[in-house]
PDB file of N, CA and C in Angstrom:
ATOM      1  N   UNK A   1       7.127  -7.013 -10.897  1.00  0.00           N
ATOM      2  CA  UNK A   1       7.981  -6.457  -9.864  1.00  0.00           C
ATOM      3  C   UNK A   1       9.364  -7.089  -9.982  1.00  0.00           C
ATOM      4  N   UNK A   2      10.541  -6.810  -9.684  1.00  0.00           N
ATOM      5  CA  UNK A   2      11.358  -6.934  -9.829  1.00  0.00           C
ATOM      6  C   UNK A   2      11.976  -7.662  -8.651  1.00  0.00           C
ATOM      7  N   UNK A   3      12.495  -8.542  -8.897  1.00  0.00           N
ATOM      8  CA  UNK A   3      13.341  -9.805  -7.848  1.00  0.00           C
ATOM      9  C   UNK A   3      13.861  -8.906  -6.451  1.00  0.00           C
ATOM     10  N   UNK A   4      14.437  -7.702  -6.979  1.00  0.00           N
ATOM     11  CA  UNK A   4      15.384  -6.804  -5.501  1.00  0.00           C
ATOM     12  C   UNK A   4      13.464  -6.463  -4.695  1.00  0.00           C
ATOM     13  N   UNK A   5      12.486  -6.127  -5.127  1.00  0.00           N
ATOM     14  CA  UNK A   5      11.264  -5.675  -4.250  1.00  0.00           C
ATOM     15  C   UNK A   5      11.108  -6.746  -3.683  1.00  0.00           C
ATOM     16  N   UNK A   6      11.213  -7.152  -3.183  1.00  0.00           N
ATOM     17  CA  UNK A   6      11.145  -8.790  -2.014  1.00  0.00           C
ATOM     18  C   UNK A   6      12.249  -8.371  -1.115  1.00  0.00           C
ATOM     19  N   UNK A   7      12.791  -7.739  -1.467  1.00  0.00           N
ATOM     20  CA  UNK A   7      14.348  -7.244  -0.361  1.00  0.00           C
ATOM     21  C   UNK A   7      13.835  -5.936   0.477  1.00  0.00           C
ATOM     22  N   UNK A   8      13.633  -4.579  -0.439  1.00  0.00           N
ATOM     23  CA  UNK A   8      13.611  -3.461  -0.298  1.00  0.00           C
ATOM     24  C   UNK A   8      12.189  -2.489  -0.218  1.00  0.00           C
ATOM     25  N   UNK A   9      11.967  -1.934   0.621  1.00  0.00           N
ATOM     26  CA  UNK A   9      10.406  -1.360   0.729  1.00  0.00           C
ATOM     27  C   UNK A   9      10.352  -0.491  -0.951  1.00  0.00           C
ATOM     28  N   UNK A  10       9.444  -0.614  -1.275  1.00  0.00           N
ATOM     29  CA  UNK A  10       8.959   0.467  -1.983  1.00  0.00           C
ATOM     30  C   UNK A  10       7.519   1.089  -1.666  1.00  0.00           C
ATOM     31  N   UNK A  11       7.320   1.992  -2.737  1.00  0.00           N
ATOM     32  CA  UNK A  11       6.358   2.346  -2.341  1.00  0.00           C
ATOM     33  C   UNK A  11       4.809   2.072  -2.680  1.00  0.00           C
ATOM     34  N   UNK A  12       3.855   1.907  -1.924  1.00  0.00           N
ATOM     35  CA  UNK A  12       2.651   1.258  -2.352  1.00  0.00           C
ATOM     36  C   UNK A  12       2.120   1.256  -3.926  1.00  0.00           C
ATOM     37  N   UNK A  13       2.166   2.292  -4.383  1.00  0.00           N
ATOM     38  CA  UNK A  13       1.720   3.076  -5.672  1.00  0.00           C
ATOM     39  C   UNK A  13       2.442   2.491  -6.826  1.00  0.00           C
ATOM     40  N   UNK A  14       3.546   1.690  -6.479  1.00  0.00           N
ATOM     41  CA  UNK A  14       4.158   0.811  -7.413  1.00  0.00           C
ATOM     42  C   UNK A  14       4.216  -0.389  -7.595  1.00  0.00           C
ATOM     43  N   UNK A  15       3.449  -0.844  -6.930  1.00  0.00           N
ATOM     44  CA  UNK A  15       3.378  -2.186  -6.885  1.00  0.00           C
ATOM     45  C   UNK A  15       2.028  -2.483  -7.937  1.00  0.00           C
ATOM     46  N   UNK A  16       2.352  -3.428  -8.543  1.00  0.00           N
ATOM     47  CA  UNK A  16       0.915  -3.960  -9.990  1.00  0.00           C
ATOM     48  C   UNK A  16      -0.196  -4.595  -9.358  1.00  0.00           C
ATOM     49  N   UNK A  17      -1.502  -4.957 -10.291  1.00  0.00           N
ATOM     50  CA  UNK A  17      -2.503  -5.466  -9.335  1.00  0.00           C
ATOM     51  C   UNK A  17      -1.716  -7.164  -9.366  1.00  0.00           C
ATOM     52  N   UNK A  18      -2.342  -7.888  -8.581  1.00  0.00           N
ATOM     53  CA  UNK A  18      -2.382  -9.133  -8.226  1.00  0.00           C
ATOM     54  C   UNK A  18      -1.385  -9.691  -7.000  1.00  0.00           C
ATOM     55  N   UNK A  19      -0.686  -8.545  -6.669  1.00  0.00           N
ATOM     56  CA  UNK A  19       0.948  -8.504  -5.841  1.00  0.00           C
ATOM     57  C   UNK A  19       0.094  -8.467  -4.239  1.00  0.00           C
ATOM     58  N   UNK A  20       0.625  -9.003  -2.989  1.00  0.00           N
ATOM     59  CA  UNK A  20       0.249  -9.459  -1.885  1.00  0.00           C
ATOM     60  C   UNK A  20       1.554  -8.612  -1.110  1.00  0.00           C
ATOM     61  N   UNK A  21       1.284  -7.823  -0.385  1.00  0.00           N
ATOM     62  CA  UNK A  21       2.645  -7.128  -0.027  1.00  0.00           C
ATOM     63  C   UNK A  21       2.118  -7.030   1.689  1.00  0.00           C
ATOM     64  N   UNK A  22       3.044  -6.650   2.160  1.00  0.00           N
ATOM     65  CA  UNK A  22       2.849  -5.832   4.401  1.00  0.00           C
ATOM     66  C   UNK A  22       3.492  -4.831   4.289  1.00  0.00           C
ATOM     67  N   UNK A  23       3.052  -4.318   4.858  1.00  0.00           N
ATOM     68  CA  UNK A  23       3.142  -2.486   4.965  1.00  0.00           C
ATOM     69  C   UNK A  23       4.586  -2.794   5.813  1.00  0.00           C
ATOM     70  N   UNK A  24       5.546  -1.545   5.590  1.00  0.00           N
ATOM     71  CA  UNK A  24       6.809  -1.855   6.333  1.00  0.00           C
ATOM     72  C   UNK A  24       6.913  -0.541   7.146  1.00  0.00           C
ATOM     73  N   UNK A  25       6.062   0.470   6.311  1.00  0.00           N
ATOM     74  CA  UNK A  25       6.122   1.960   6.963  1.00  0.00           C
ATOM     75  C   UNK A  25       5.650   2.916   6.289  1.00  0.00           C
ATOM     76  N   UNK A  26       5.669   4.212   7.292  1.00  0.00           N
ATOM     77  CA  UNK A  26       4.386   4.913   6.835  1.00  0.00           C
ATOM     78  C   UNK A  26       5.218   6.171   6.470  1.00  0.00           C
ATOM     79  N   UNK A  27       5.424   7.251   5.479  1.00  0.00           N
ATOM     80  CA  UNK A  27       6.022   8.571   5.558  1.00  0.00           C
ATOM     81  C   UNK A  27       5.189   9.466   5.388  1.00  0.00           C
ATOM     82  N   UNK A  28       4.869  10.249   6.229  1.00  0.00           N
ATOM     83  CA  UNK A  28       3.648  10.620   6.278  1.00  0.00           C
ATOM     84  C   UNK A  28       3.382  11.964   7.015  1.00  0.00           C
ATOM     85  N   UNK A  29       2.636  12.912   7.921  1.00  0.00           N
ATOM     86  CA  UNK A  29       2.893  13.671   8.655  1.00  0.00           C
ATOM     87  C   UNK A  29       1.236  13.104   9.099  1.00  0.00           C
ATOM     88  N   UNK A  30       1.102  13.891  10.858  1.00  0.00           N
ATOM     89  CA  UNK A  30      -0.007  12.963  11.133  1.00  0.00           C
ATOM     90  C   UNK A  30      -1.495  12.862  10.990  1.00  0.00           C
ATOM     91  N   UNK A  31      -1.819  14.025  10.081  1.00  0.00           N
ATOM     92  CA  UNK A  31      -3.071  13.909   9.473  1.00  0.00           C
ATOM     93  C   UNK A  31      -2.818  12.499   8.407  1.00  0.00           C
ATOM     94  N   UNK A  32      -2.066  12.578   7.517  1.00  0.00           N
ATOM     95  CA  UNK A  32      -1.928  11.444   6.446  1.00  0.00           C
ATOM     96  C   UNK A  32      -2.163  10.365   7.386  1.00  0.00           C
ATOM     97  N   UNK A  33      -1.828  10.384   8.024  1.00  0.00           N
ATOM     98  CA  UNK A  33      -1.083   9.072   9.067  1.00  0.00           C
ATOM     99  C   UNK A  33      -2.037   8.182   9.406  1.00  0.00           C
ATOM    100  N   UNK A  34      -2.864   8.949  10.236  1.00  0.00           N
ATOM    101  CA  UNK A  34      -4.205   8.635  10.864  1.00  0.00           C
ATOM    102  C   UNK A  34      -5.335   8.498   9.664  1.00  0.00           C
ATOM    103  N   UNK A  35      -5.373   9.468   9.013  1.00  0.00           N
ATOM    104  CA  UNK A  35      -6.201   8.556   7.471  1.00  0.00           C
ATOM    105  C   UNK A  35      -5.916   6.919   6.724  1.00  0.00           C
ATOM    106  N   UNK A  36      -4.399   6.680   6.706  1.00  0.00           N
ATOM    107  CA  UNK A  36      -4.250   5.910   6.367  1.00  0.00           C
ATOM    108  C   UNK A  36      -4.710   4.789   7.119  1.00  0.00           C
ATOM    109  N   UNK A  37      -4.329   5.008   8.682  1.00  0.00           N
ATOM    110  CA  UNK A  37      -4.516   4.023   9.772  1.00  0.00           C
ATOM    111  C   UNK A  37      -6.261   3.976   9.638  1.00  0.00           C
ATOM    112  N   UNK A  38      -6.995   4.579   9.583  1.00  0.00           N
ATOM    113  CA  UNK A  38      -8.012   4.444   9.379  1.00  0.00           C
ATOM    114  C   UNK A  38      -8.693   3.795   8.180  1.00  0.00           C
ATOM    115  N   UNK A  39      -8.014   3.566   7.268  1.00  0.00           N
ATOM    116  CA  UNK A  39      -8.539   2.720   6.330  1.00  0.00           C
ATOM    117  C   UNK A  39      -7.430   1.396   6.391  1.00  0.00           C
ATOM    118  N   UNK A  40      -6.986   1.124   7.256  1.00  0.00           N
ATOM    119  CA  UNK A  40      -6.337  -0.311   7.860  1.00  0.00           C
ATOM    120  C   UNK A  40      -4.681  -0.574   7.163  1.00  0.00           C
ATOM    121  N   UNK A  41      -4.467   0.714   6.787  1.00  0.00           N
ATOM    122  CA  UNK A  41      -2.825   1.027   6.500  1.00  0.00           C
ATOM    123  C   UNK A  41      -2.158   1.038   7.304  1.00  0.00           C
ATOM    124  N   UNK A  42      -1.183   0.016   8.494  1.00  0.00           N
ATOM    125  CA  UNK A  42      -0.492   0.147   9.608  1.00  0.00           C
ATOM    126  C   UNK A  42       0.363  -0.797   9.483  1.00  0.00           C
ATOM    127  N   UNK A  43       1.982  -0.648   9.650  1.00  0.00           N
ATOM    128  CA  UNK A  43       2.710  -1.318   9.675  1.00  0.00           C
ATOM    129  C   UNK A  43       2.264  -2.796   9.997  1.00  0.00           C
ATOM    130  N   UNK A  44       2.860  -3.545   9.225  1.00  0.00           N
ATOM    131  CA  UNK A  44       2.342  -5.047   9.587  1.00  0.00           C
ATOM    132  C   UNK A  44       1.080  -5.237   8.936  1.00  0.00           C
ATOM    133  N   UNK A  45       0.188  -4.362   8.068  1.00  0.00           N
ATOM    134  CA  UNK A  45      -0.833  -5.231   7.476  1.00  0.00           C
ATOM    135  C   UNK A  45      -0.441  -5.843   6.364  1.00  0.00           C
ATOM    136  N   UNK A  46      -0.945  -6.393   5.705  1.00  0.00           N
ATOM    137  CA  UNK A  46      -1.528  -7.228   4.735  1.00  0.00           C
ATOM    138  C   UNK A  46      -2.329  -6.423   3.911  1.00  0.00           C
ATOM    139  N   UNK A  47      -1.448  -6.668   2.710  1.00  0.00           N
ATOM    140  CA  UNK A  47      -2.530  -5.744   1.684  1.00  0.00           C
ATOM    141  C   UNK A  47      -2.146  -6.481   0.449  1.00  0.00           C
ATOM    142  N   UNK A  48      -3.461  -6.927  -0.455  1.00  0.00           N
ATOM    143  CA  UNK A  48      -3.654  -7.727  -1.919  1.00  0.00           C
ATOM    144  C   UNK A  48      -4.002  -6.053  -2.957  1.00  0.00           C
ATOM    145  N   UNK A  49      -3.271  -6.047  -3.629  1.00  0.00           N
ATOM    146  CA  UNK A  49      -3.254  -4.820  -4.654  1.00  0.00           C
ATOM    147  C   UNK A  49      -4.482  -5.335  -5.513  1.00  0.00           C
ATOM    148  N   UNK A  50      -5.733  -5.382  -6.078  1.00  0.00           N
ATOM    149  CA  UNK A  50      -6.484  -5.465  -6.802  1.00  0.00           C
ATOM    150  C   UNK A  50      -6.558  -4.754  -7.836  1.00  0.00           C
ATOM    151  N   UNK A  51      -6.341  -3.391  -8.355  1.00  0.00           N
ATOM    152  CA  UNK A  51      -6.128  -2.239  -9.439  1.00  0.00           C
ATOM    153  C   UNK A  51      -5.211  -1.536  -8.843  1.00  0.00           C
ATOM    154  N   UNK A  52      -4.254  -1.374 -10.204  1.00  0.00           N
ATOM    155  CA  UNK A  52      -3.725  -0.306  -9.602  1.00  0.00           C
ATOM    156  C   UNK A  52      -3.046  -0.088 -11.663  1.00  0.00           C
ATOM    157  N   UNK A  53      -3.795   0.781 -12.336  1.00  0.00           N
ATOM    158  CA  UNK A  53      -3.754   1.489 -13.549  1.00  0.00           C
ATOM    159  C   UNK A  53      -3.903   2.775 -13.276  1.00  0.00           C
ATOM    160  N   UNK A  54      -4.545   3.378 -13.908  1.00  0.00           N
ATOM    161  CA  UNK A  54      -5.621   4.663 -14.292  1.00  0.00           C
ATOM    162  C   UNK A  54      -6.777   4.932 -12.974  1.00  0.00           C
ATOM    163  N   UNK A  55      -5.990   6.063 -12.427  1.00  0.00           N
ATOM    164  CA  UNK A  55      -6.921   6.823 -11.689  1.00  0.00           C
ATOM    165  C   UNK A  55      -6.731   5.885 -10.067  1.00  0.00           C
ATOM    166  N   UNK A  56      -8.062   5.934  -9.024  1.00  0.00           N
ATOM    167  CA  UNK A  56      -7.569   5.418  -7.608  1.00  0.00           C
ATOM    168  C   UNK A  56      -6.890   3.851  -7.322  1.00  0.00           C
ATOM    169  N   UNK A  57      -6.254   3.562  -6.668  1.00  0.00           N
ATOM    170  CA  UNK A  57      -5.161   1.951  -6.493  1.00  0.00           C
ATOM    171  C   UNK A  57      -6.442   1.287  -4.997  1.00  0.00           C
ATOM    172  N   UNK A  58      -6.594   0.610  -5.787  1.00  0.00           N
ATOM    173  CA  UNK A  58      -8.188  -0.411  -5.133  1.00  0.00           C
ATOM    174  C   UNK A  58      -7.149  -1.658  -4.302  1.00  0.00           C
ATOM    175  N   UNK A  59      -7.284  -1.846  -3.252  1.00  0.00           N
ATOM    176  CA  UNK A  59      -6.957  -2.446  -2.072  1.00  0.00           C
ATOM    177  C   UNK A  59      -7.452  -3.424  -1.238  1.00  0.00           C
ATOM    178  N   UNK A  60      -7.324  -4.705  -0.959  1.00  0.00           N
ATOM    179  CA  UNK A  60      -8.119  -5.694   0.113  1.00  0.00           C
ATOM    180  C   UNK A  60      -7.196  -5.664   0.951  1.00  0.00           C
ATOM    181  N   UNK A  61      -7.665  -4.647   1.727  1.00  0.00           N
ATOM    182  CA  UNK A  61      -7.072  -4.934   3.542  1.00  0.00           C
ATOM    183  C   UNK A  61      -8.102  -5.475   4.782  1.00  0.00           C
ATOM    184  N   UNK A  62      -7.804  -5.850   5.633  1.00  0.00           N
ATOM    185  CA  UNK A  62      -7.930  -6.366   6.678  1.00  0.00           C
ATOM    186  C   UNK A  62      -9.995  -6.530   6.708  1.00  0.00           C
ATOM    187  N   UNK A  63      -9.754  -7.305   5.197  1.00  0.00           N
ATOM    188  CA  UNK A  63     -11.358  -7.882   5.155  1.00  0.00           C
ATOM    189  C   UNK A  63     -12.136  -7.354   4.325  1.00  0.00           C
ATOM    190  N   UNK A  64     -11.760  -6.000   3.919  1.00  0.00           N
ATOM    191  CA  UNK A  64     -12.282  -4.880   3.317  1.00  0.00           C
ATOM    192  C   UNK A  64     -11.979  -4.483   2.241  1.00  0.00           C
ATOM    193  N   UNK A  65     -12.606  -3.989   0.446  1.00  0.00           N
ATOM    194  CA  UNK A  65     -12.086  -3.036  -0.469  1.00  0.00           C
ATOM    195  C   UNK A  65     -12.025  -1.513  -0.136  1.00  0.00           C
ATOM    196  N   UNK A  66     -10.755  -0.817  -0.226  1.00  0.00           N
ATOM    197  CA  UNK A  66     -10.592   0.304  -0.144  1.00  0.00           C
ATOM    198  C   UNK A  66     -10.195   1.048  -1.329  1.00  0.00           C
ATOM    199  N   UNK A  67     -10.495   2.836  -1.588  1.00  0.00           N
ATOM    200  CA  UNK A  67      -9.525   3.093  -2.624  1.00  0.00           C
ATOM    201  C   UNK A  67      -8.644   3.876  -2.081  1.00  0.00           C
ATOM    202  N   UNK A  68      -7.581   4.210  -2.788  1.00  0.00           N
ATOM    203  CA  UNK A  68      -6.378   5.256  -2.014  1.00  0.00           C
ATOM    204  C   UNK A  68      -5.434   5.944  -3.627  1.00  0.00           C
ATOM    205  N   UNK A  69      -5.910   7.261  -3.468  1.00  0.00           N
ATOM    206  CA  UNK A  69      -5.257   8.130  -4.620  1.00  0.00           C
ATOM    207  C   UNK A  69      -3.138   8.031  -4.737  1.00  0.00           C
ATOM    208  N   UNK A  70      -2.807   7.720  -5.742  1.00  0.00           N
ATOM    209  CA  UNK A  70      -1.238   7.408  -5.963  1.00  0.00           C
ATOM    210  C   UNK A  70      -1.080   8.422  -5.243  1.00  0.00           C
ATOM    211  N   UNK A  71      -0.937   9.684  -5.007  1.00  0.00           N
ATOM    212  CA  UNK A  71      -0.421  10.405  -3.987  1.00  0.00           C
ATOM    213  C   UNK A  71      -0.299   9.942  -2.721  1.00  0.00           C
ATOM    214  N   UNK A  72      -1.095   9.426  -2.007  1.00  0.00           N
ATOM    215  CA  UNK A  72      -1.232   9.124  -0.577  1.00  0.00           C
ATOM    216  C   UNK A  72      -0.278   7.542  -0.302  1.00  0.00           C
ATOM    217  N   UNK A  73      -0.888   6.426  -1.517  1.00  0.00           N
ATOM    218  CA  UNK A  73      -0.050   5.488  -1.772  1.00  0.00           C
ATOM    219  C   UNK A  73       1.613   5.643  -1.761  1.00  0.00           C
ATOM    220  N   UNK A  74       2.093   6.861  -2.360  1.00  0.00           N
ATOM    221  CA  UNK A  74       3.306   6.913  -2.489  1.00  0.00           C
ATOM    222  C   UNK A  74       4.088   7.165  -0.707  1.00  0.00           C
ATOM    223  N   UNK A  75       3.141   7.225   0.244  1.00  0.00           N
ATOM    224  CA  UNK A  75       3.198   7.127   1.694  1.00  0.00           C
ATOM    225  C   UNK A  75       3.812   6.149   2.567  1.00  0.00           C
ATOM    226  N   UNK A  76       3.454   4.846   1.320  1.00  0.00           N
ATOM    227  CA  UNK A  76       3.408   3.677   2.166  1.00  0.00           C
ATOM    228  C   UNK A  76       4.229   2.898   1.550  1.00  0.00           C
ATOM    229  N   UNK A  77       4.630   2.299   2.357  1.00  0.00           N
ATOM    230  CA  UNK A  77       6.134   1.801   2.195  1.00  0.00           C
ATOM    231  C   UNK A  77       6.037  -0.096   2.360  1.00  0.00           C
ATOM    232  N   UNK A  78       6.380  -1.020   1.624  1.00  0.00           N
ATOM    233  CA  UNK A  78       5.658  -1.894   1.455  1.00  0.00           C
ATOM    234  C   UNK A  78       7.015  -2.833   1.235  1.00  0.00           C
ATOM    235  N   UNK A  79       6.770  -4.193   1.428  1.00  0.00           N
ATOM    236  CA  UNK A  79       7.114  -5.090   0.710  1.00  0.00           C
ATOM    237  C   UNK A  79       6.637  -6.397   0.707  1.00  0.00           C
ATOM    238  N   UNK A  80       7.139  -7.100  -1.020  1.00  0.00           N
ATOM    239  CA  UNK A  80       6.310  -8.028  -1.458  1.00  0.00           C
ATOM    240  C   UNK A  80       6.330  -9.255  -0.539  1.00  0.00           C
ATOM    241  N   UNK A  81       5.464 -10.005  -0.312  1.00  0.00           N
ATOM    242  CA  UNK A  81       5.329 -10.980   0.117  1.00  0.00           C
ATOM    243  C   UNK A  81       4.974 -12.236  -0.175  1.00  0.00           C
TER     244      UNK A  81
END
């Protein structure tokens, strides 16, 4: 990741595995919204990127492994921590 992503949200789906980031925001409409919130995507979490190559971006949030397709990832708005 690049020194300016510690400054500037990007988006979930870009961030590599091993990176520790908090959600900064959601772009979304409110079906997305509430999916995400439901798998513990809400401003202010805490999220450890575990995979994120080829195919779904594997997630430890709030205790839990989740997966979330780069489409939906590109939702969430993040920075490194």
């Amino acid at each position: 990741m690049p020194a300016t992503s510690k400054r500037y949200p990007v988006p979930l789906s870009h961030v590599p595995a091993g990176y520790t980031v908090r959600v900064v925001g959601i772009i979304a409409g409110r079906g997305a919204a509430r999916r995400l919130a439901e798998m513990g995507l809400t401003p202010g979490s805490i999220v450890r990127v575990l995979k994120n190559d080829v195919g779904p971006i594997l997630l430890y949030v709030r205790g839990i492994t989740v997966a979330i397709g780069k489409g939906m990832a590109m939702k969430v708005l993040v920075e490194v921590i």
